[in-house]
N, C-alpha and C. Protein backbone atom coordinates (compact mmCIF):
# COMPACT_ATOMS: atom_id res chain seq x y z
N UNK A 1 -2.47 -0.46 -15.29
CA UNK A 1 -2.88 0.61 -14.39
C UNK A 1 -1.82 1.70 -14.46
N UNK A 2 -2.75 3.02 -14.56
CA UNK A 2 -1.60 3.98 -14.62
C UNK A 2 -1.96 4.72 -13.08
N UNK A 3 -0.39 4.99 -12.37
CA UNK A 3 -0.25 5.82 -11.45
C UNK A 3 0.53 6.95 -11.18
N UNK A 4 0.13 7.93 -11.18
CA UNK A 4 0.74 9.08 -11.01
C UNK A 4 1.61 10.17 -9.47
N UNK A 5 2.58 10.31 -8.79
CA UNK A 5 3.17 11.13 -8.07
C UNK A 5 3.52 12.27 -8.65
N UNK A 6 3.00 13.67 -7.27
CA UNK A 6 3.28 15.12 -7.84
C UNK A 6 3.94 15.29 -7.08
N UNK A 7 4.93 16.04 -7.41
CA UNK A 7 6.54 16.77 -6.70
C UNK A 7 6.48 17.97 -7.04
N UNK A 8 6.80 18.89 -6.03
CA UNK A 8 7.52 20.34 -6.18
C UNK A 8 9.14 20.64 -5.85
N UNK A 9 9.48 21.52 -6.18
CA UNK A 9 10.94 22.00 -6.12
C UNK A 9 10.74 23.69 -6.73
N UNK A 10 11.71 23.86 -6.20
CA UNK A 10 12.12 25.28 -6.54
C UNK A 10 13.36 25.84 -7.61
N UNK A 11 13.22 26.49 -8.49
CA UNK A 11 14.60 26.49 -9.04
C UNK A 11 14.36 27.67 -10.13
N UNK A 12 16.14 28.30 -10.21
CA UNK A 12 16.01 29.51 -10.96
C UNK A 12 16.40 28.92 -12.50
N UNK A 13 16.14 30.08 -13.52
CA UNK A 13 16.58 29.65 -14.89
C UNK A 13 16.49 30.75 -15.85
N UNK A 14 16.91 30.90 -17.28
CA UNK A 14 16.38 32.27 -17.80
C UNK A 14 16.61 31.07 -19.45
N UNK A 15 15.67 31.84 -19.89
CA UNK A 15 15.80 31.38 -21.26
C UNK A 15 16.76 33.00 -22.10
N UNK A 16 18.02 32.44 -22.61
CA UNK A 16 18.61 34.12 -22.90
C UNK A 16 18.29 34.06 -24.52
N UNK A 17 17.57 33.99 -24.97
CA UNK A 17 17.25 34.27 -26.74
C UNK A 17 16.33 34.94 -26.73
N UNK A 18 14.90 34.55 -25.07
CA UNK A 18 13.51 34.83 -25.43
C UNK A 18 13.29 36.40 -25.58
N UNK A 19 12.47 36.61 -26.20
CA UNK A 19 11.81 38.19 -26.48
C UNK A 19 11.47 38.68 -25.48
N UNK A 20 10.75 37.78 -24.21
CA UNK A 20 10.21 38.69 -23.12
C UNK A 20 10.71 38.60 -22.15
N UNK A 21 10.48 38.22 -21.36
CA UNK A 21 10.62 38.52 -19.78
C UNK A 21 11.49 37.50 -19.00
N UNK A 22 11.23 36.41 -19.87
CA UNK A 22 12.19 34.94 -19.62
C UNK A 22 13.79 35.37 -19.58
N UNK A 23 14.03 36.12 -20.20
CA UNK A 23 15.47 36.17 -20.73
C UNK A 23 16.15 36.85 -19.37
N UNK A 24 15.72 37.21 -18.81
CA UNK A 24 16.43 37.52 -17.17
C UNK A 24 16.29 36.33 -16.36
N UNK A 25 17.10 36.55 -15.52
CA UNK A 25 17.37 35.77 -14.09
C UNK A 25 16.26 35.12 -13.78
N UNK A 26 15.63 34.43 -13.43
CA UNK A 26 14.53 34.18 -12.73
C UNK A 26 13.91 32.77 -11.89
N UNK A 27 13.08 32.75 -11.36
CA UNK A 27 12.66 31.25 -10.74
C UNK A 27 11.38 30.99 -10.51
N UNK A 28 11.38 29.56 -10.76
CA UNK A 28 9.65 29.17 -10.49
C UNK A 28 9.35 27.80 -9.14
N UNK A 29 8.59 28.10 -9.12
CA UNK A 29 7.94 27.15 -7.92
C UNK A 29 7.67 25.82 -9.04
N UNK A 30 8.33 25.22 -9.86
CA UNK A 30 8.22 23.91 -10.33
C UNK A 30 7.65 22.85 -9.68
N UNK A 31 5.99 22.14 -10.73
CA UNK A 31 6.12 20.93 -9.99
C UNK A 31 6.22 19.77 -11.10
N UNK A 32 6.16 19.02 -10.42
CA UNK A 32 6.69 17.66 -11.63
C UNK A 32 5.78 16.34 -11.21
N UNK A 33 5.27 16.37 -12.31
CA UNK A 33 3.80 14.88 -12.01
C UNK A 33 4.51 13.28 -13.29
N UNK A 34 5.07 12.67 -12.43
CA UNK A 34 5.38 11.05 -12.91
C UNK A 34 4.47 9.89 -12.94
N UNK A 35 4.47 9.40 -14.24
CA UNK A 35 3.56 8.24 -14.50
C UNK A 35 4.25 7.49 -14.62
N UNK A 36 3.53 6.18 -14.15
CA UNK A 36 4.21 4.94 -14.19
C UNK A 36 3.01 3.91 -14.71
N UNK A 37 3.14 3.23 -15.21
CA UNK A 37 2.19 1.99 -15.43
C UNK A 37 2.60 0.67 -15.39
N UNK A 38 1.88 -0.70 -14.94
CA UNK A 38 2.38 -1.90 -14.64
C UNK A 38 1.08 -2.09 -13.91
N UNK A 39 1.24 -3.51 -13.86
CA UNK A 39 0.22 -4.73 -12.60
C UNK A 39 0.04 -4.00 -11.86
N UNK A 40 -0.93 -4.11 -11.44
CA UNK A 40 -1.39 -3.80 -9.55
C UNK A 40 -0.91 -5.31 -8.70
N UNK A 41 -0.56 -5.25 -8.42
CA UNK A 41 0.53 -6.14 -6.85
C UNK A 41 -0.78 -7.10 -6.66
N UNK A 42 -0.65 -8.10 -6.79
CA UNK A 42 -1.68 -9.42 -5.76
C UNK A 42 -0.64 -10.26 -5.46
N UNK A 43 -0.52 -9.86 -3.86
CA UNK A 43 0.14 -11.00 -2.88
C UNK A 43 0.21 -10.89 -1.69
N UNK A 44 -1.05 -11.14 -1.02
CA UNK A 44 -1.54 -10.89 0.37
C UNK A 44 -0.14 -10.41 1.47
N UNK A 45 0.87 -11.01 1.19
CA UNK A 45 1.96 -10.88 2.00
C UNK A 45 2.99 -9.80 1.81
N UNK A 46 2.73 -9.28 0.91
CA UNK A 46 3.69 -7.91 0.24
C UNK A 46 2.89 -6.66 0.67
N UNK A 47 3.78 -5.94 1.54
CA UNK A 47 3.09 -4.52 1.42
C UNK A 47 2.52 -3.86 0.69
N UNK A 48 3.00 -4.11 -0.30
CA UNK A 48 2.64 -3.20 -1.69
C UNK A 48 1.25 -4.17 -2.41
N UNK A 49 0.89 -5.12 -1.94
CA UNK A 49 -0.31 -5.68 -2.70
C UNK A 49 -1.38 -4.73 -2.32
N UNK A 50 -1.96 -4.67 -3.69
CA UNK A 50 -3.49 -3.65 -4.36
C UNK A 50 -2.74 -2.60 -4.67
N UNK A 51 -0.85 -2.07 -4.72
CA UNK A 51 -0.41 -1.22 -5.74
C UNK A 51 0.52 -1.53 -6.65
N UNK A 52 0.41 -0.41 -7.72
CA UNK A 52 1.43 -0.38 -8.60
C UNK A 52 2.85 -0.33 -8.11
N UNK A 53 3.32 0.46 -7.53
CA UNK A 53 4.21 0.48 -6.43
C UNK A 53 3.99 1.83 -5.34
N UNK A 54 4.79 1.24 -4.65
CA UNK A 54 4.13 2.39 -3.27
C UNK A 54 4.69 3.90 -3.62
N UNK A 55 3.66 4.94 -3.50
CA UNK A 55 3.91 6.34 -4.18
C UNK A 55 4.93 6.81 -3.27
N UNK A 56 5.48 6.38 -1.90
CA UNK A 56 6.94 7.07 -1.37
C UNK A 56 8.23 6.65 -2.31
N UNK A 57 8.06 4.78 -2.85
CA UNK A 57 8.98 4.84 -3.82
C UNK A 57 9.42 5.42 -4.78
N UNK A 58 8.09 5.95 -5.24
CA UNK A 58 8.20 7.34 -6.58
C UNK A 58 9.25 8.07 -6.11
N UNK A 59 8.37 8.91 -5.14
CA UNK A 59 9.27 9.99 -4.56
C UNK A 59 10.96 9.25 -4.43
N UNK A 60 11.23 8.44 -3.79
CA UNK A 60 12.10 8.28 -2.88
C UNK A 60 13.46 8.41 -4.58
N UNK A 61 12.89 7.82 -5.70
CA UNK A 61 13.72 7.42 -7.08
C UNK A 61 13.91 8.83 -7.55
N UNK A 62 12.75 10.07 -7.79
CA UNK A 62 12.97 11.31 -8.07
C UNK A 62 13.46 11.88 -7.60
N UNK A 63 13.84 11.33 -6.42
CA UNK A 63 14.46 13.03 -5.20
C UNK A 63 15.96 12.25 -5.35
N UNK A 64 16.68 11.47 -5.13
CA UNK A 64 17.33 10.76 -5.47
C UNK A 64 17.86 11.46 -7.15
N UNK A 65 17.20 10.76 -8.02
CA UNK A 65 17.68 11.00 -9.51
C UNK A 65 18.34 12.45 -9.86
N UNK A 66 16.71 13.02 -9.51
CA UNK A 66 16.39 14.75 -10.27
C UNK A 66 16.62 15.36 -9.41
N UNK A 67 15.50 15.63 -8.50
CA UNK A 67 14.91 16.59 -7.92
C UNK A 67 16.21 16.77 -6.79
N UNK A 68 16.39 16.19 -6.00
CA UNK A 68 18.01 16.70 -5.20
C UNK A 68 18.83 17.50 -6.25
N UNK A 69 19.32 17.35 -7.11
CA UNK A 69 20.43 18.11 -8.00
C UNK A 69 19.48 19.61 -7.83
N UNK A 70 18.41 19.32 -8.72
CA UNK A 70 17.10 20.54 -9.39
C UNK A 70 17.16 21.32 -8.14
N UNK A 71 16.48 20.93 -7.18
CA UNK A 71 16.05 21.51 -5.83
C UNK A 71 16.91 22.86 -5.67
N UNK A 72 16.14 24.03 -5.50
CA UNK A 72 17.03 25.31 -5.33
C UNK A 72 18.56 25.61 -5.66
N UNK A 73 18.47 25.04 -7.59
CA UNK A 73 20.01 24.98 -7.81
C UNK A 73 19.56 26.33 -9.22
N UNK A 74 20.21 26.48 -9.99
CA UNK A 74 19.95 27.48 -11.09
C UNK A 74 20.51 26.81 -12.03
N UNK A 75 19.48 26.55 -12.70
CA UNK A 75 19.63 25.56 -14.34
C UNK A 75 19.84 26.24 -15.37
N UNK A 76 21.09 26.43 -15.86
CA UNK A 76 21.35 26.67 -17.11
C UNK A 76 21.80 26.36 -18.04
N UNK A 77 21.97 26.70 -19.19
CA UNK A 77 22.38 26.16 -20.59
C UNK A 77 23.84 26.23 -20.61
N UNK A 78 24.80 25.37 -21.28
CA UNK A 78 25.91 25.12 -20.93
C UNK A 78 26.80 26.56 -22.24
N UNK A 79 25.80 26.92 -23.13
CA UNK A 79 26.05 28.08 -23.73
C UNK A 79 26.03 29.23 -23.53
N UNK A 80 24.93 29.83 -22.31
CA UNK A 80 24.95 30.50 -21.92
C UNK A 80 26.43 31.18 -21.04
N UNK A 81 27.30 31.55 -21.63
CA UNK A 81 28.49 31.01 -21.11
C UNK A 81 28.77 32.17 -20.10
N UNK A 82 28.30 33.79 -20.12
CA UNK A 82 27.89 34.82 -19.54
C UNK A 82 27.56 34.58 -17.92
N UNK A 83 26.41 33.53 -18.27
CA UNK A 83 25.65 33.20 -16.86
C UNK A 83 26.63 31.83 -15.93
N UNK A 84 27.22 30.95 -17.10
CA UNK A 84 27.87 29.97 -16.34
C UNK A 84 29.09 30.25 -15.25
N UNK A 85 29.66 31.27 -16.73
CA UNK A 85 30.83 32.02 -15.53
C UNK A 85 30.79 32.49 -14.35
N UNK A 86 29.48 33.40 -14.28
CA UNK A 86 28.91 34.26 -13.03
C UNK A 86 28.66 32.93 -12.41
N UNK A 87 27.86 32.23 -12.21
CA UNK A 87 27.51 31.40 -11.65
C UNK A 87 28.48 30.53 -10.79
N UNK A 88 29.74 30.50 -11.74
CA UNK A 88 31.17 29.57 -11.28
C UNK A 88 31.59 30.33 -10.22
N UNK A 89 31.57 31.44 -10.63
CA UNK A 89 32.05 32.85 -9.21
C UNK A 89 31.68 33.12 -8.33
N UNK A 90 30.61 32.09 -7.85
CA UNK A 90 29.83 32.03 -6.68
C UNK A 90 30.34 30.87 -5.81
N UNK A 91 30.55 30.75 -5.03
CA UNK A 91 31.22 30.02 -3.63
C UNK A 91 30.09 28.74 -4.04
N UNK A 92 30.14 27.84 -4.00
CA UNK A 92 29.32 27.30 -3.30
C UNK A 92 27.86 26.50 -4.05
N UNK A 93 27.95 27.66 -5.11
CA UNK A 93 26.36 27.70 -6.09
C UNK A 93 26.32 26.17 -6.49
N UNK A 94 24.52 26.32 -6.24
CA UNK A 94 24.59 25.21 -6.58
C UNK A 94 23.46 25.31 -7.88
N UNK A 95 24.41 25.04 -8.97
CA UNK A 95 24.49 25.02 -10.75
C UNK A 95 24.27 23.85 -10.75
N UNK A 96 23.39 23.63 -12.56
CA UNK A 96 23.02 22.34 -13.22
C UNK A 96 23.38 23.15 -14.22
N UNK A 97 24.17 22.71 -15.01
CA UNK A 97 24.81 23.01 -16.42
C UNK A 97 23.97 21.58 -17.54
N UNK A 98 22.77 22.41 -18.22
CA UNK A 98 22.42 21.26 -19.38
C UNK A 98 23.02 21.40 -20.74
N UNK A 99 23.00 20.95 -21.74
CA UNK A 99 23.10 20.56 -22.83
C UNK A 99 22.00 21.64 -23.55
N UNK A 100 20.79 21.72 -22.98
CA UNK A 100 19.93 22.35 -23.96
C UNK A 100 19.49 23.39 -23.13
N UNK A 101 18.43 24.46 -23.58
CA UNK A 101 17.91 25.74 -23.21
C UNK A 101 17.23 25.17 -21.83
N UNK A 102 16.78 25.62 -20.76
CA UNK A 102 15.92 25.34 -19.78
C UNK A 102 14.99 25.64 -20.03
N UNK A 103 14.00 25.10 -20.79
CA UNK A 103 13.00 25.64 -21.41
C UNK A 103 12.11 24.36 -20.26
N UNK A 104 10.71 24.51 -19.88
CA UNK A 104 9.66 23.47 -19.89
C UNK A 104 10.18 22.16 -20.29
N UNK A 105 9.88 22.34 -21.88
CA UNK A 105 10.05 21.22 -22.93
C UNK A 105 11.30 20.69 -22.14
N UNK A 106 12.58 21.39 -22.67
CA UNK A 106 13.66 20.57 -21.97
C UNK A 106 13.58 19.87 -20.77
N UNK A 107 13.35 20.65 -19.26
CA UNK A 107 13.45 20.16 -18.21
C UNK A 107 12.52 18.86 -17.99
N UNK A 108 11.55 18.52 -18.92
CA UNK A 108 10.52 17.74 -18.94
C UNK A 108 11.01 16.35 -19.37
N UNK A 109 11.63 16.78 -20.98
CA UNK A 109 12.73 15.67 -21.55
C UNK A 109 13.83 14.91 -20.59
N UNK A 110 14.36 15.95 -20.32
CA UNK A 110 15.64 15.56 -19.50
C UNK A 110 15.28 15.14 -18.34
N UNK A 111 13.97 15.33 -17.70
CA UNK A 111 14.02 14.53 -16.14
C UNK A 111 12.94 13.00 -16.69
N UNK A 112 12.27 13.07 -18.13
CA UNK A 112 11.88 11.71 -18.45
C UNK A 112 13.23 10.76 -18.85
N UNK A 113 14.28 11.42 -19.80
CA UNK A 113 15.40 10.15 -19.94
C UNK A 113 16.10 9.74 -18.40
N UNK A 114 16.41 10.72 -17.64
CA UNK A 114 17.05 10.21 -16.55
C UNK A 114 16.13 9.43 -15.68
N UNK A 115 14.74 9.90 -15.63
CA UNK A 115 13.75 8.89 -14.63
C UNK A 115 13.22 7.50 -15.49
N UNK A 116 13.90 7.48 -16.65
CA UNK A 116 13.11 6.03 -17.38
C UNK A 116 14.07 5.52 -17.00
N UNK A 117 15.33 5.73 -17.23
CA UNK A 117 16.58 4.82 -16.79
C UNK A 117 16.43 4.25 -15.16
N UNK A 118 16.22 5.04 -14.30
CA UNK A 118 16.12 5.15 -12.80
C UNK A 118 15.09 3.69 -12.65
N UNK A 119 13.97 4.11 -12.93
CA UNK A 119 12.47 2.93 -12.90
C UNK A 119 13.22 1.68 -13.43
N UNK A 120 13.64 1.94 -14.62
CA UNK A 120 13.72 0.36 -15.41
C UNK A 120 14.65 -0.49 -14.19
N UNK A 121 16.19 0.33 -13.84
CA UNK A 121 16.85 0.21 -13.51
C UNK A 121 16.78 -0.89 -12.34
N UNK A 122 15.49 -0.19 -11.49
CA UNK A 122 15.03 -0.67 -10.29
C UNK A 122 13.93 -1.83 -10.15
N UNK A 123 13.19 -1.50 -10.96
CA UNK A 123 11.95 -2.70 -11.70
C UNK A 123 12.03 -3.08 -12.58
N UNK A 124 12.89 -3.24 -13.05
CA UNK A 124 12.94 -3.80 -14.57
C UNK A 124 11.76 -3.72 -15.79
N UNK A 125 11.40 -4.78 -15.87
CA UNK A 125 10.03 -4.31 -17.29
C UNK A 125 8.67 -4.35 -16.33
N UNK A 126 8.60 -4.53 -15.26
CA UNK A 126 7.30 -4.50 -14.44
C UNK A 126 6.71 -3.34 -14.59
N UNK A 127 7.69 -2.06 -14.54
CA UNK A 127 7.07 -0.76 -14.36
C UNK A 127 7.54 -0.15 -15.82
N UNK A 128 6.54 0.76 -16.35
CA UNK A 128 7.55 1.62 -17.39
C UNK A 128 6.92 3.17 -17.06
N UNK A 129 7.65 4.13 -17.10
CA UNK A 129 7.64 5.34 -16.95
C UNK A 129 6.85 6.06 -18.54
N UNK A 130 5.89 6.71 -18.69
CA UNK A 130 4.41 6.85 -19.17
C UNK A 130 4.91 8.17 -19.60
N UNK A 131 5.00 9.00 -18.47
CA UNK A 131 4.90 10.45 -18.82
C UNK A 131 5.65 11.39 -17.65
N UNK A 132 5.63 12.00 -17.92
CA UNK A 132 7.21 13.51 -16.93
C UNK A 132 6.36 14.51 -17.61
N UNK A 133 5.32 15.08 -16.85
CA UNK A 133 4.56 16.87 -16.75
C UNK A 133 5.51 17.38 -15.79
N UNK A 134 5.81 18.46 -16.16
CA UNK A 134 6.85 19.64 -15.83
C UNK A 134 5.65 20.85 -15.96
N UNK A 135 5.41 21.32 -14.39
CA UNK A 135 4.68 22.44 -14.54
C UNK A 135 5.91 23.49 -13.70
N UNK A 136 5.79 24.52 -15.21
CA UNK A 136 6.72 25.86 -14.57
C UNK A 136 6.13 26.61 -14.01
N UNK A 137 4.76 27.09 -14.27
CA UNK A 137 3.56 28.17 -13.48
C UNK A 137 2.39 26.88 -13.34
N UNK A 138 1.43 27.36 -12.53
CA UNK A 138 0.03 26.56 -12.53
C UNK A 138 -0.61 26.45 -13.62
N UNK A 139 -0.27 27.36 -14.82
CA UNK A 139 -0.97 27.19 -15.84
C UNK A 139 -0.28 26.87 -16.83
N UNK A 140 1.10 26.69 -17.18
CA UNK A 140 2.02 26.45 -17.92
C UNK A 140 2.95 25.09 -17.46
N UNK A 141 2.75 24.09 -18.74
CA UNK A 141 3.71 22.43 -18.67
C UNK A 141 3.96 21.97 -19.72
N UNK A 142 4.87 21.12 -20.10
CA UNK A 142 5.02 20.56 -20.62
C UNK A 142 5.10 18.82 -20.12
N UNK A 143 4.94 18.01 -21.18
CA UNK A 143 4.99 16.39 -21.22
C UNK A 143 6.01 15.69 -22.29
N UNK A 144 6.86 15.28 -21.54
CA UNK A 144 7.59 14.11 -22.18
C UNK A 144 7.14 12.91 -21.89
N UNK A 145 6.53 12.28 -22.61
CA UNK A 145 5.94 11.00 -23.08
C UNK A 145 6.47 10.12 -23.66
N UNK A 146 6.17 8.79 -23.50
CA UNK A 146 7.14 7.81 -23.83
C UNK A 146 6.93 7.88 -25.56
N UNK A 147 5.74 7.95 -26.25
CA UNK A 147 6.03 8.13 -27.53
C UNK A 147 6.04 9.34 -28.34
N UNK A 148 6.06 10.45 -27.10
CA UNK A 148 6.46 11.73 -28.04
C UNK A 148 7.36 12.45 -27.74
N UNK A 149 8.53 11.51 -27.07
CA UNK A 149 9.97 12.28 -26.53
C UNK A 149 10.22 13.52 -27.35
């Protein structure tokens, strides 16, 4: 059985190479949809029997993992070194310095390796983490998938 939790967060980012409009300052209303798959629960005495696991646990592992850091912080590339500085010069800011561009793709990747670790971590092989959709607009996402990292 596959089950899915949708999350929103807020957060700024700029892609600085792109041709258009990306390459400035900017922020999106991000949401983020997690799959999980495993058994459905039979054991009259467990809360969680008739689920995969209970969808607050979702939440409770993402906000925790990702989404607390993510949450109204400004994600940027650790090259961008222009923006990191400015960013350092701010009291307080609350910065995510990645490894790669903040692109979709990336933020999608990077919140599937840190949330597969998180799941396994906690359920061991019962649950495995499926898929990480990263929507930057309503009409724009990306998917990191377990076999097309």
């Amino acid at each position: 059985m596959r089950i899915t939790r949708r999350l929103e967060f807020d957060a700024g980012h700029r892609i600085p190479n792109h041709i258009g409009q990306c390459r400035h300052l900017h922020g999106h209303r991000y949401a983020i949809e997690i799959s999980l798959e495993g058994e459905i629960i039979s054991a009259p005495e467990d809360a969680a029997n008739g689920m995969v696991l209970d969808f607050g646990e979702i939440k409770r592992i993402a906000w925790e993992k990702v989404l607390s850091l993510w949450d109204h912080a400004f994600i940027v590339w650790r090259q961008d070194a222009r923006v990191v500085d400015f960013l350092a010069s701010l009291p307080d800011h609350k910065t995510v310095i990645l490894d790669a561009v903040p692109t979709a793709e990336n933020l999608a990747a990077e919140a599937f390796n840190i949330l597969d670790a998180a799941y396994r971590d906690v359920w061991g092989n019962v649950l495995r983490l499926e898929r990480v959709r990263l929507f930057e607009t309503p009409n724009c996402w990306a998917d990191a998938t377990r076999s097309g990292r």
